[in-house]
Protein backbone atom coordinates (compact mmCIF):
# COMPACT_ATOMS: atom_id res chain seq x y z
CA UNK A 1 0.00 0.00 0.00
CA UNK A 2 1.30 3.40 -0.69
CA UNK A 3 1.60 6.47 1.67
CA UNK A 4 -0.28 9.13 0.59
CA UNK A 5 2.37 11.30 2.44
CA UNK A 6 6.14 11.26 2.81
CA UNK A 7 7.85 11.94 5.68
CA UNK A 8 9.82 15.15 6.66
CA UNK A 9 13.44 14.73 7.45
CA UNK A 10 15.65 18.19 8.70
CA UNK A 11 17.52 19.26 6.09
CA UNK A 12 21.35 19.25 6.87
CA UNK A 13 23.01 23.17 6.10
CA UNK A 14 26.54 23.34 5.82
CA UNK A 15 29.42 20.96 4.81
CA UNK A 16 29.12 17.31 5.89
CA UNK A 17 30.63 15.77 8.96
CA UNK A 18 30.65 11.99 7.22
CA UNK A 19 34.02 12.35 5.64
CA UNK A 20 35.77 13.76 8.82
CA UNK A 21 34.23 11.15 10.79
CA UNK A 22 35.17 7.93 8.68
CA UNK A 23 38.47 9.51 8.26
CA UNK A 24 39.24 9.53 11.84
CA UNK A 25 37.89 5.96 12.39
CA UNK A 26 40.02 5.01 9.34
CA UNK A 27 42.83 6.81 11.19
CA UNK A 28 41.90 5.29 14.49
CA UNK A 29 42.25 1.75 12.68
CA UNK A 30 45.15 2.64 11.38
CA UNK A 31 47.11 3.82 14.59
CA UNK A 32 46.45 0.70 16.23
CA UNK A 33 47.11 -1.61 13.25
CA UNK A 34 50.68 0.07 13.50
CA UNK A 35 50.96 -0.27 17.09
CA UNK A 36 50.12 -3.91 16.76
CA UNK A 37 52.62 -4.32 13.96
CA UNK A 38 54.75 -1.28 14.03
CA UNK A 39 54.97 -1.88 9.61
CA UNK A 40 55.74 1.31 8.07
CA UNK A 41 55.23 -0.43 4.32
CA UNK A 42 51.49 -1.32 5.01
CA UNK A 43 50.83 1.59 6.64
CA UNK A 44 51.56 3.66 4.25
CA UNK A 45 50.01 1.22 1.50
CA UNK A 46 46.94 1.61 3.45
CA UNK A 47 47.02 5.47 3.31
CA UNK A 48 47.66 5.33 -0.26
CA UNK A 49 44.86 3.46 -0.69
CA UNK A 50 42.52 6.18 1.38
CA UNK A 51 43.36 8.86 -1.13
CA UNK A 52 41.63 7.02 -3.80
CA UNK A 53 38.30 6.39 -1.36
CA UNK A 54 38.10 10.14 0.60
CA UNK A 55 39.95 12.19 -2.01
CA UNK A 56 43.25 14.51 -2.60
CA UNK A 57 44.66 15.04 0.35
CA UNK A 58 43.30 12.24 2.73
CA UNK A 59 46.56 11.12 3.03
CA UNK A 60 47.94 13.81 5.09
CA UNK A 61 44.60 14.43 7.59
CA UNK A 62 44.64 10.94 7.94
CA UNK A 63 48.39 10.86 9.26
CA UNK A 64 47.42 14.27 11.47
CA UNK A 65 44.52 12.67 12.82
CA UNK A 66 46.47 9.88 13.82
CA UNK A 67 48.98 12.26 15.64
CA UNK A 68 45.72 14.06 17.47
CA UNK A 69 44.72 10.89 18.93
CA UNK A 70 47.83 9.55 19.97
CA UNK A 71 48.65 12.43 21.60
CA UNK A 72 45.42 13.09 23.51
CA UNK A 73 43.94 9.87 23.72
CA UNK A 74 46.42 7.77 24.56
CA UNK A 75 47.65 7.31 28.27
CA UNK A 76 51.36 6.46 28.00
């Protein structure tokens, strides 16, 4: 059966937050896949590969969100 009505959804204004987000989860993966490892030739595979899938320049906020969270989330 069809709805005679569709449903309203707020519209988002300004830049999206989705890239940011996934590329500080991918960054968050990535930090502990190199603490686990500690293999600078897959890392930076991997971050090659994350320029193709967020775009120019993923690359380097990737590696600087990787420095933000070791140094404040981290507990040495």
């Amino acid at each position: 059966m069809k709805r005679s009505f569709k449903p309203w959804f707020p519209k988002h204004k300004g830049p999206l937050p989705d890239r940011r987000v996934l590329e500080m989860a991918a960054a968050r993966e990535l930090l502990f896949t190199w603490e686990a490892n500690q293999n600078k030739e897959a890392i930076d595979k991997m971050l090659a590969k994350m320029d193709k899938v967020y775009g120019q320049g993923a690359e380097e906020r990737i590696r600087q969100y990787m420095r933000e969270i070791r140094r404040n989330e981290r507990v040495a």
